[in-house]
Structures are given as C-alpha cells and as structure tokens.
N, C-alpha and C. Protein backbone atom coordinates (compact mmCIF):
# COMPACT_ATOMS: atom_id res chain seq x y z
N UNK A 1 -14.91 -33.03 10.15
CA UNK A 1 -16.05 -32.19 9.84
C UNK A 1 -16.18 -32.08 8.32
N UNK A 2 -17.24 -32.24 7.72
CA UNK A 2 -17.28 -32.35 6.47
C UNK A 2 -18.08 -30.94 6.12
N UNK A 3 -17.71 -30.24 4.95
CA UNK A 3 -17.53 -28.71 4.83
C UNK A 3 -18.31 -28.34 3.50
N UNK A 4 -19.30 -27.66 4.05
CA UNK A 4 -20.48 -27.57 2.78
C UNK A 4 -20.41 -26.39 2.21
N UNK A 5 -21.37 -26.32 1.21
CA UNK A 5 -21.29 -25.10 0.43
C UNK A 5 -21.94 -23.98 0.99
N UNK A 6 -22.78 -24.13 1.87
CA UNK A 6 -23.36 -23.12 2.89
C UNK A 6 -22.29 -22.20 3.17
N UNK A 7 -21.61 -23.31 4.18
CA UNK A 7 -20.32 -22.98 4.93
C UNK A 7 -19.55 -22.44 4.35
N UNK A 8 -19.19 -21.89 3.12
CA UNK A 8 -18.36 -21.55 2.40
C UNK A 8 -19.02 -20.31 2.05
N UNK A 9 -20.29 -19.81 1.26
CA UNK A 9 -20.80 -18.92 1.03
C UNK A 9 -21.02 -18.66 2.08
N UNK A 10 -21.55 -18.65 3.52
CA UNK A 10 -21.19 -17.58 4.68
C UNK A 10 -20.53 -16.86 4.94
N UNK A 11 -19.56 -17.57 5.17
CA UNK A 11 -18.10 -17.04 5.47
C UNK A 11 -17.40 -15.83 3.85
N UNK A 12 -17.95 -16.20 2.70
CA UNK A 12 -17.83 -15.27 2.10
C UNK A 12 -18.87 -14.07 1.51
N UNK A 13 -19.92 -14.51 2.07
CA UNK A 13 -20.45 -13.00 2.35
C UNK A 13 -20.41 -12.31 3.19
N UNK A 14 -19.67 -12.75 4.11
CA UNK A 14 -19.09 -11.70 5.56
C UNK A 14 -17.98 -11.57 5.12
N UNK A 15 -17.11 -12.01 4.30
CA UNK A 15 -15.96 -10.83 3.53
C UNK A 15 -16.43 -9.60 2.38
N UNK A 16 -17.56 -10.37 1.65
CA UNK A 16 -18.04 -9.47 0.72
C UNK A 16 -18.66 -8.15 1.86
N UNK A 17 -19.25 -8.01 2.38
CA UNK A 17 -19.87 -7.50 3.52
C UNK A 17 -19.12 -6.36 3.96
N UNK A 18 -18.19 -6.96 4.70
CA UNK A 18 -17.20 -5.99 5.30
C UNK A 18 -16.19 -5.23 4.82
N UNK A 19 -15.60 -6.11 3.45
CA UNK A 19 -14.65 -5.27 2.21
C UNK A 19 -15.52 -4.76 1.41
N UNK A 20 -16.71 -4.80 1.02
CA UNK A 20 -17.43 -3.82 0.37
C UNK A 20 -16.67 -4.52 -0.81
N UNK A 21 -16.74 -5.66 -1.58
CA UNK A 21 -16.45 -6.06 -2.75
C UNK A 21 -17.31 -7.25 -3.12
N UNK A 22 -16.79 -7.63 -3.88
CA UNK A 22 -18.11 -8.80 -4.77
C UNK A 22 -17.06 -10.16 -5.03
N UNK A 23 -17.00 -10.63 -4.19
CA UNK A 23 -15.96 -12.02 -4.73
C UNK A 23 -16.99 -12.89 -5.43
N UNK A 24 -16.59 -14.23 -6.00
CA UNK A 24 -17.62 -15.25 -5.78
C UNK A 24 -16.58 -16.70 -6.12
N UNK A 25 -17.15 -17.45 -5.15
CA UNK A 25 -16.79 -18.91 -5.35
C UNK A 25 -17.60 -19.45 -6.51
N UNK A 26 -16.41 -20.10 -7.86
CA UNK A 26 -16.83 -21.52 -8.21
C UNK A 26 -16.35 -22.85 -7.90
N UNK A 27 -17.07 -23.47 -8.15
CA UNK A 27 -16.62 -25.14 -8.09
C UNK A 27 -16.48 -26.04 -9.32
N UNK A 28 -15.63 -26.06 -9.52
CA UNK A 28 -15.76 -27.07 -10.61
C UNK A 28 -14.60 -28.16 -10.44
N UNK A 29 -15.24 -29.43 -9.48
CA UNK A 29 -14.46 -30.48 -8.86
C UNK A 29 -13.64 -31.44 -10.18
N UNK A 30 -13.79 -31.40 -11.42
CA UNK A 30 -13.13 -31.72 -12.45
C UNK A 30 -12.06 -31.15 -12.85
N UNK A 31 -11.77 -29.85 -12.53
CA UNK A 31 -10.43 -28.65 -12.69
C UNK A 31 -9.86 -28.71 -10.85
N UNK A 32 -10.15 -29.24 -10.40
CA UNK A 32 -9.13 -29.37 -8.71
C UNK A 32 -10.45 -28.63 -8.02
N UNK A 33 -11.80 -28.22 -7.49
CA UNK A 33 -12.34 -28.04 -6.43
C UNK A 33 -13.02 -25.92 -6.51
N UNK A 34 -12.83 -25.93 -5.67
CA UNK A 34 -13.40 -24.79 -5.25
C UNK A 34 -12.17 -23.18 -5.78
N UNK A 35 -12.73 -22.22 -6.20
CA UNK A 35 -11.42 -21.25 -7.14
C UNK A 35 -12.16 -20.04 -6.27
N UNK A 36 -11.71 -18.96 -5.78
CA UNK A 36 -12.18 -17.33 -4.93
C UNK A 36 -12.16 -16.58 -6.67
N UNK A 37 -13.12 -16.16 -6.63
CA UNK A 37 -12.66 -15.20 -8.17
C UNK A 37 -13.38 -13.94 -7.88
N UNK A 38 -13.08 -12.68 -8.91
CA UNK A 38 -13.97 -11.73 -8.81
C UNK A 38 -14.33 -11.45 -10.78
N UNK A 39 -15.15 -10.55 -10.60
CA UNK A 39 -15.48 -9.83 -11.70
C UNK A 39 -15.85 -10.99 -12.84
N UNK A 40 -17.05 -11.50 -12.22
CA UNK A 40 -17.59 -12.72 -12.40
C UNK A 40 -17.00 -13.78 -13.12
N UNK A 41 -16.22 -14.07 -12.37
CA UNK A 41 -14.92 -14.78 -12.85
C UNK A 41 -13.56 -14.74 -13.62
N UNK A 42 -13.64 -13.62 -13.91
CA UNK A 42 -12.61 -13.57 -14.83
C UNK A 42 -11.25 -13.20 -14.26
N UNK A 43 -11.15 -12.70 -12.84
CA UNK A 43 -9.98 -12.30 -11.88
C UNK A 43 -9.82 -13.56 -10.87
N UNK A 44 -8.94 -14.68 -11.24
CA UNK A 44 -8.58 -15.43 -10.10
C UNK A 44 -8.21 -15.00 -8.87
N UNK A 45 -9.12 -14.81 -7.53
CA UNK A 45 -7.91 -14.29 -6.21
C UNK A 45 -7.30 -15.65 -5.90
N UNK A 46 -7.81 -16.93 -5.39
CA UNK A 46 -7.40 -17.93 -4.74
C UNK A 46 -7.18 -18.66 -6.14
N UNK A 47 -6.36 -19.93 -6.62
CA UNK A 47 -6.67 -20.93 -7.46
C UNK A 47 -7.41 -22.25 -6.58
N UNK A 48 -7.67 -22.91 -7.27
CA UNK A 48 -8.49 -24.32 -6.73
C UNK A 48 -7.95 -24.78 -6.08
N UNK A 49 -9.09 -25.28 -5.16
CA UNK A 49 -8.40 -25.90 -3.68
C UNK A 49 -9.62 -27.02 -3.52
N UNK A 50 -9.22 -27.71 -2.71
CA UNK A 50 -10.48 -28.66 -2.00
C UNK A 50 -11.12 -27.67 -0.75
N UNK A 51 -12.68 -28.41 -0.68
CA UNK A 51 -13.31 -27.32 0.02
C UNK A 51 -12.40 -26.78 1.19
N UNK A 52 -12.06 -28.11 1.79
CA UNK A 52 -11.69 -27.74 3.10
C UNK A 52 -10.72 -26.69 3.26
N UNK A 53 -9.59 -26.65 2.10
CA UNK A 53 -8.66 -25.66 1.92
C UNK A 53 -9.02 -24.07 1.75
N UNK A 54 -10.14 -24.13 0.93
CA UNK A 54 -11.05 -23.07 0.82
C UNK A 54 -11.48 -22.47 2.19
N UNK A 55 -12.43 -23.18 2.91
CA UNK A 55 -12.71 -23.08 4.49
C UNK A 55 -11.68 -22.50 5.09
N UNK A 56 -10.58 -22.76 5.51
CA UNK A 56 -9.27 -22.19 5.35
C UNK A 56 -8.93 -20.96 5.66
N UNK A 57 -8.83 -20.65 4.05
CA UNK A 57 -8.26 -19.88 3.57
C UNK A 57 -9.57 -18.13 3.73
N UNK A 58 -10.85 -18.73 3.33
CA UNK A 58 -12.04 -17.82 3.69
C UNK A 58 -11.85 -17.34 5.34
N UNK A 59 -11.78 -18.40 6.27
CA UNK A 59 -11.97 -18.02 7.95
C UNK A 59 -10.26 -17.29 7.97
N UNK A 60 -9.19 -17.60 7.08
CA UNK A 60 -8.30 -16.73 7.51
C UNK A 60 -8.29 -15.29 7.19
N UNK A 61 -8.64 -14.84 6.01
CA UNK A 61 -9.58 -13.87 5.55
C UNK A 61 -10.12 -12.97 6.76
N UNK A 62 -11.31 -13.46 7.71
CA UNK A 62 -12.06 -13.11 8.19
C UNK A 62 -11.38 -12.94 9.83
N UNK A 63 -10.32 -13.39 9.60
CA UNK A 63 -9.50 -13.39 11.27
C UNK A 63 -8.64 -11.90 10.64
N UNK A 64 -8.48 -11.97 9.31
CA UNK A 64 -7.63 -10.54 9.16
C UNK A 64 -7.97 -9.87 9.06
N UNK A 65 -9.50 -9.37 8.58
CA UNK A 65 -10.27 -8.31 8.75
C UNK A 65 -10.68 -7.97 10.26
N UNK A 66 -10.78 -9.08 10.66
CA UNK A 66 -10.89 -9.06 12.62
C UNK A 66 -9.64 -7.88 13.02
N UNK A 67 -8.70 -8.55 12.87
CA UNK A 67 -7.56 -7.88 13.26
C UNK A 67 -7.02 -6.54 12.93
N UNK A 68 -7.57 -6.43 11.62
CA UNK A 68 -7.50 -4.93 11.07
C UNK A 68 -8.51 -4.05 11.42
N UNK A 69 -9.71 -4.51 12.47
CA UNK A 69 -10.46 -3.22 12.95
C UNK A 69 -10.33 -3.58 14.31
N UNK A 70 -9.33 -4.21 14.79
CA UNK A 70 -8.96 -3.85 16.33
C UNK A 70 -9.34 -4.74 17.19
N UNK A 71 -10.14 -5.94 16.74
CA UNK A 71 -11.04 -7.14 17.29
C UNK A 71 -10.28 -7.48 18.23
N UNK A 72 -9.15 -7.95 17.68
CA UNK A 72 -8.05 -8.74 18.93
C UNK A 72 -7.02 -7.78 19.73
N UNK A 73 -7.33 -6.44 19.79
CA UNK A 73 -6.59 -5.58 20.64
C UNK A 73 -6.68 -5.99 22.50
C-alpha cells in the first residue's frame, strides 16, 4: 500500500482533535522523510521516518487514545 500525505494528515488531525493540541508534520525527504513536530516546528515529538513509519507510528497514537477512553474495554 503506498501511503500518502492525505493519509498522514488524517490520521493527525484526529490526534490533534482529540488531545486538544496542535502537532504538525514536515517532510523534508532530503533530511530522512517525514518529522511529528509541535510549536511550529521547533519541538521535535517523532524524528524522521519514511512515510510508512510515520503511518505507524500516527495509527499507534490513535489505538492509544482508543484505549485510554475505554474503546477496547
């Protein structure tokens, strides 16, 4: 499955969403791929990854917020 930038900003505005915070993905495929940052960049959360790792790492995110309001009880 090849993993777009859509797909990536979805999945992180349903973290922004639900944590009530402001992340934002850049890309810059010359420094290693896709970086999670906040405070318009200047706070690394994730370092660079390839998208797919990103994909990842965002849907695991979103399985732990699942889990922390009882989803999988």
């Amino acid at each position: 499955m090849r993993v777009t930038k859509r797909m990536l900003h979805v999945r992180l505005d349903r973290i922004n969403r639900r944590l009530n915070v402001d992340y934002w993905l850049d890309n810059a495929p010359h420094y290693g791929g896709w970086a999670l940052t906040s405070n318009e960049g200047s706070v690394i959360i994730y370092h660079r990854v390839s998208a797919r790792q990103m994909l990842t790492y965002l849907d695991g995110l979103n399985t732990g917020i699942d889990m922390m309001e009882g989803a999988y009880k």
